[in-house]
PDB file of N, CA and C in Angstrom:
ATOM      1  N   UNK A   1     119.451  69.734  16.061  1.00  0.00           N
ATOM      2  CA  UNK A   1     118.249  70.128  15.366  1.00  0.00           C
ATOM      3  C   UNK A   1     117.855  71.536  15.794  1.00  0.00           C
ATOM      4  N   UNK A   2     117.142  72.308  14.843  1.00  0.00           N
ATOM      5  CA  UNK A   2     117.293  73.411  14.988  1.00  0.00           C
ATOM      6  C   UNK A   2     115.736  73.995  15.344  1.00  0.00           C
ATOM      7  N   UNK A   3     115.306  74.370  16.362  1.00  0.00           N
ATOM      8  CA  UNK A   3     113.850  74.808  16.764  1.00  0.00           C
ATOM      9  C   UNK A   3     113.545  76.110  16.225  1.00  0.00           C
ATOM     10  N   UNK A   4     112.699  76.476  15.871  1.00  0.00           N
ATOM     11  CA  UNK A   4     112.140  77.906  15.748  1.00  0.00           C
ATOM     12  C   UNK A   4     110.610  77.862  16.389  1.00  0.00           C
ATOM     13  N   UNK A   5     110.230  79.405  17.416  1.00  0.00           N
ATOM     14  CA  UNK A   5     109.398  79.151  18.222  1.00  0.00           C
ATOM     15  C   UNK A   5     108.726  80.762  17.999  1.00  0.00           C
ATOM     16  N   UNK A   6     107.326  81.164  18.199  1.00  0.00           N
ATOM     17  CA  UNK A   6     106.834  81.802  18.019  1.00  0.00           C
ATOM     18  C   UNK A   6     106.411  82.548  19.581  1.00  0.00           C
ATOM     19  N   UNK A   7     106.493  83.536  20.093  1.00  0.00           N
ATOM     20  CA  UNK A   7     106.407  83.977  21.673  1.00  0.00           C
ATOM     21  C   UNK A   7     105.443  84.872  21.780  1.00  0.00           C
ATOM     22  N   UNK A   8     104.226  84.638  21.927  1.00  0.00           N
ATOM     23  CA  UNK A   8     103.220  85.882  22.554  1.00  0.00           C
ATOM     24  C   UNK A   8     103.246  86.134  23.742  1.00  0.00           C
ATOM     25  N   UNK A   9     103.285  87.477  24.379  1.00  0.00           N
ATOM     26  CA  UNK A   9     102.949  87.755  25.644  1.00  0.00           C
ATOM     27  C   UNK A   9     101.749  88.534  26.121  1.00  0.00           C
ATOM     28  N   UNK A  10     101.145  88.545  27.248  1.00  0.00           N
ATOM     29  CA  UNK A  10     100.574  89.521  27.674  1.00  0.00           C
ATOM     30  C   UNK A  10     100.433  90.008  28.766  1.00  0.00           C
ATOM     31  N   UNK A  11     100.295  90.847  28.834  1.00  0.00           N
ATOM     32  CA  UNK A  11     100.553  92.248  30.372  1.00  0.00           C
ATOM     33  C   UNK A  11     100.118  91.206  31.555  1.00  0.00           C
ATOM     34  N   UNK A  12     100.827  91.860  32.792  1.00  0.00           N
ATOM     35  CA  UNK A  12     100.334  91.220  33.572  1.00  0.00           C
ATOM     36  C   UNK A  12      99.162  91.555  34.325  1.00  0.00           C
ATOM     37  N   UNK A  13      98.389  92.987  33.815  1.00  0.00           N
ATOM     38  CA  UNK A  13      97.039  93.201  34.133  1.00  0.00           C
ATOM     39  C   UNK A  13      96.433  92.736  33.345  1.00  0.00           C
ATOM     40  N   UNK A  14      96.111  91.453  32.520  1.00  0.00           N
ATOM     41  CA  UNK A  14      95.339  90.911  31.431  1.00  0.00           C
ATOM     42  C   UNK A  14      93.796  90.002  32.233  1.00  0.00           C
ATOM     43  N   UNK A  15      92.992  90.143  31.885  1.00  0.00           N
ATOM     44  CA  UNK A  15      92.338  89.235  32.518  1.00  0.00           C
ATOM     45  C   UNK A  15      91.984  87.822  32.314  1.00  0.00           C
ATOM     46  N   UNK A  16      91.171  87.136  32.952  1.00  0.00           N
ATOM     47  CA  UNK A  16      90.487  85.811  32.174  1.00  0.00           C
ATOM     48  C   UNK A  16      90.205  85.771  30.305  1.00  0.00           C
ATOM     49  N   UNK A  17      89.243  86.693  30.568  1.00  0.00           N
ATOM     50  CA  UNK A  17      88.742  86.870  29.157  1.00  0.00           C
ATOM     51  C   UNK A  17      90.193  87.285  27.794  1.00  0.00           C
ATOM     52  N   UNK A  18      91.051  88.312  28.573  1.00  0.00           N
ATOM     53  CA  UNK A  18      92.178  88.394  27.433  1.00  0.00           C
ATOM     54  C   UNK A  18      93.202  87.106  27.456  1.00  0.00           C
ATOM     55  N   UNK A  19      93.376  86.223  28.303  1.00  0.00           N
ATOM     56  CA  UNK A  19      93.627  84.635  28.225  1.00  0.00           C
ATOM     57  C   UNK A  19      93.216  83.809  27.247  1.00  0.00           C
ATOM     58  N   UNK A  20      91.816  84.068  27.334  1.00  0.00           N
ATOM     59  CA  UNK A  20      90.870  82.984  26.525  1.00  0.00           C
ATOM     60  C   UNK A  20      91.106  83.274  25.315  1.00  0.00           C
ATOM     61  N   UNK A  21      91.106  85.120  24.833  1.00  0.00           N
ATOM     62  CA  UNK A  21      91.205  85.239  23.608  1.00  0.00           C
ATOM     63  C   UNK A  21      92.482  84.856  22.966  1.00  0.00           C
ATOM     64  N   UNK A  22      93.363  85.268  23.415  1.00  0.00           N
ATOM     65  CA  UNK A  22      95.211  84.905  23.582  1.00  0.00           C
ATOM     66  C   UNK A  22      95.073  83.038  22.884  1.00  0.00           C
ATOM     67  N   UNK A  23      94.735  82.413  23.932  1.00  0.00           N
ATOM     68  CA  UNK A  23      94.518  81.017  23.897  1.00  0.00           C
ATOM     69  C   UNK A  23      93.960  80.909  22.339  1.00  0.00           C
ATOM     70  N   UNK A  24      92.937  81.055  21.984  1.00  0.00           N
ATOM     71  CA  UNK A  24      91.866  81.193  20.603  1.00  0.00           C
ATOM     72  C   UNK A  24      92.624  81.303  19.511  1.00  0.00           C
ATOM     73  N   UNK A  25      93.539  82.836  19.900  1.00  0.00           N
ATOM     74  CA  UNK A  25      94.570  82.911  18.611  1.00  0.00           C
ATOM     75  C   UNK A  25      95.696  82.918  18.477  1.00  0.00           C
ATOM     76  N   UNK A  26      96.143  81.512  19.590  1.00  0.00           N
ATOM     77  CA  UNK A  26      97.560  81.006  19.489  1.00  0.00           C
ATOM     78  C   UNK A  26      97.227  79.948  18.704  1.00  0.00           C
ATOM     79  N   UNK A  27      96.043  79.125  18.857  1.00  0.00           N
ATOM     80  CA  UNK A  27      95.551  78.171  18.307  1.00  0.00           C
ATOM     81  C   UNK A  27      95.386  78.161  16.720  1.00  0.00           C
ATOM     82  N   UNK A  28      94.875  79.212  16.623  1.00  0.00           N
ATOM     83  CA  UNK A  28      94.750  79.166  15.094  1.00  0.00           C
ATOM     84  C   UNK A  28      96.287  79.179  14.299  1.00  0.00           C
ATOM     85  N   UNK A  29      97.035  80.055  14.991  1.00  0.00           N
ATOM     86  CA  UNK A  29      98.616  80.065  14.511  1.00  0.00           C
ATOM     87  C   UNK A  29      99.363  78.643  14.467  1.00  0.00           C
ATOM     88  N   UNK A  30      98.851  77.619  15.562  1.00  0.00           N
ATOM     89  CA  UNK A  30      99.374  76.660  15.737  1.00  0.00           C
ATOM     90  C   UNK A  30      98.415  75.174  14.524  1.00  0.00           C
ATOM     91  N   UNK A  31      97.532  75.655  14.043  1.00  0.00           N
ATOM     92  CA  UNK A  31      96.794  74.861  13.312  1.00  0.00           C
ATOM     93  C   UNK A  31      97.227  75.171  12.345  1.00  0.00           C
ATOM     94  N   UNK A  32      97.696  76.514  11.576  1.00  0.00           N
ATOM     95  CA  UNK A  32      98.395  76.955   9.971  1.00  0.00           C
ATOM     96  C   UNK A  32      99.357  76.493  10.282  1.00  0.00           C
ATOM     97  N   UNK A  33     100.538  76.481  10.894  1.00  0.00           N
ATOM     98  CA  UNK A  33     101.486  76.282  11.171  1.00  0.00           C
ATOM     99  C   UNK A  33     101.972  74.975  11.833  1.00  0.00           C
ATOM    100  N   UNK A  34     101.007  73.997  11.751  1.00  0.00           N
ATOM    101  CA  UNK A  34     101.450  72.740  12.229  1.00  0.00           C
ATOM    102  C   UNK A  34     102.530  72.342  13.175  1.00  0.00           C
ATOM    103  N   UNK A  35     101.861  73.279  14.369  1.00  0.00           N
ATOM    104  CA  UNK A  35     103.189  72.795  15.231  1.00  0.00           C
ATOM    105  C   UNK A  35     102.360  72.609  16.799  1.00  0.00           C
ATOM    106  N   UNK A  36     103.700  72.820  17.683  1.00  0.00           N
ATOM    107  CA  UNK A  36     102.974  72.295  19.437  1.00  0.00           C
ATOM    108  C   UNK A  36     102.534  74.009  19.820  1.00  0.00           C
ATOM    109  N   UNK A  37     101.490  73.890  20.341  1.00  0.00           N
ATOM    110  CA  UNK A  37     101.157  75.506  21.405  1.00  0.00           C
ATOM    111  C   UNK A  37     101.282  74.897  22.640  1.00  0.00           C
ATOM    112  N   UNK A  38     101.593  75.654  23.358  1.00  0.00           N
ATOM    113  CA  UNK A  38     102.056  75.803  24.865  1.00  0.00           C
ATOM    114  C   UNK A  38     100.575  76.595  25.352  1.00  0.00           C
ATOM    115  N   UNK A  39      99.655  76.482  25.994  1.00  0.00           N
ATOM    116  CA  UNK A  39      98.798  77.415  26.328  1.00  0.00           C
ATOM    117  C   UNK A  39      99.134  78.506  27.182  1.00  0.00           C
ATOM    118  N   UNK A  40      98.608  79.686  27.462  1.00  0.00           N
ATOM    119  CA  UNK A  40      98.973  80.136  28.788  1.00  0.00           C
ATOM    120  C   UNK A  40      98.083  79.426  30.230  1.00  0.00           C
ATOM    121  N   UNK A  41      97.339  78.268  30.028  1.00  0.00           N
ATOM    122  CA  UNK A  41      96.830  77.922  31.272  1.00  0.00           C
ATOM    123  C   UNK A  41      97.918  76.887  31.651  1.00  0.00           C
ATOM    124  N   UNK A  42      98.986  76.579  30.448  1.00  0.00           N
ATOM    125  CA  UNK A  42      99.970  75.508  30.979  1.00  0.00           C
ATOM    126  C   UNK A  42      99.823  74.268  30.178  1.00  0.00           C
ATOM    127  N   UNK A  43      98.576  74.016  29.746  1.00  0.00           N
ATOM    128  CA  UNK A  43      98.156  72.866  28.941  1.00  0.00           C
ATOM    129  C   UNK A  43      99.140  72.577  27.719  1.00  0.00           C
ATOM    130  N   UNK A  44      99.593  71.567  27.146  1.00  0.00           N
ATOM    131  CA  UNK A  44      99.965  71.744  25.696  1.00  0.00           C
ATOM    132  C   UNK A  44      99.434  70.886  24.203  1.00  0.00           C
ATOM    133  N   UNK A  45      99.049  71.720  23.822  1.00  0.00           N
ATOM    134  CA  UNK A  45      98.261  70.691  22.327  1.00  0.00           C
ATOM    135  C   UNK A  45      99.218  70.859  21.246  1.00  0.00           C
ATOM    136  N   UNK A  46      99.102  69.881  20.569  1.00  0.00           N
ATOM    137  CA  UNK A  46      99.567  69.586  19.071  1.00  0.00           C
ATOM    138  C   UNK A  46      98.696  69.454  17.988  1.00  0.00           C
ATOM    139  N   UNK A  47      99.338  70.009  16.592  1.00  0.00           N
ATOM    140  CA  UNK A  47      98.628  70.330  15.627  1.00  0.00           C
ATOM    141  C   UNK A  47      99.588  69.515  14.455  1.00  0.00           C
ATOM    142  N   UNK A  48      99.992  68.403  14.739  1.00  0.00           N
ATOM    143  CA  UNK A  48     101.154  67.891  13.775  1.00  0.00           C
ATOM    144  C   UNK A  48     100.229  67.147  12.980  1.00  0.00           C
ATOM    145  N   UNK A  49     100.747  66.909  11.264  1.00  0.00           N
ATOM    146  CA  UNK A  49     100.230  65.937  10.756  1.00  0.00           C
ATOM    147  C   UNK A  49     100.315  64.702  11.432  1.00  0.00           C
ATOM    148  N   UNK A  50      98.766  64.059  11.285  1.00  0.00           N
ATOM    149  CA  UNK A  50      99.068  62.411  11.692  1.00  0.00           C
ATOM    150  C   UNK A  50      99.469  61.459  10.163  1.00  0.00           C
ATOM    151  N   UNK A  51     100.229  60.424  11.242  1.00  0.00           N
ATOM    152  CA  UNK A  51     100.382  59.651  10.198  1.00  0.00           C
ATOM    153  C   UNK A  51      99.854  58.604   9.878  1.00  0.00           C
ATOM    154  N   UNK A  52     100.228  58.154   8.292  1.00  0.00           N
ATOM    155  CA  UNK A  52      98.569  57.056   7.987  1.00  0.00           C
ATOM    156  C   UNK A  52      99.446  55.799   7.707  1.00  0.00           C
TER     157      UNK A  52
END
């Protein structure tokens, strides 16, 4: 099976606050796009259809 994965990075002088924002709009990418985000705090959420 074949994965395709989307990779943001950021500097390693980034702070809290550029985390949070990072976090905010990985999320939204991962809600259009119906798939898993990886956070950068480590956490991981899913945005998959549920099923009925």
């Amino acid at each position: 099976m074949e994965q395709t994965y989307i990779q943001i990075t950021l500097p390693e002088s980034s702070t809290f606050g550029d985390k949070g924002k990072a976090n905010e709009f990985c999320k939204l990418f991962a809600k259009k796009l119906q798939g898993e985000l990886h956070l950068f705090n480590g956490r991981i959420m899913y945005y998959y259809p549920r099923k009925q």
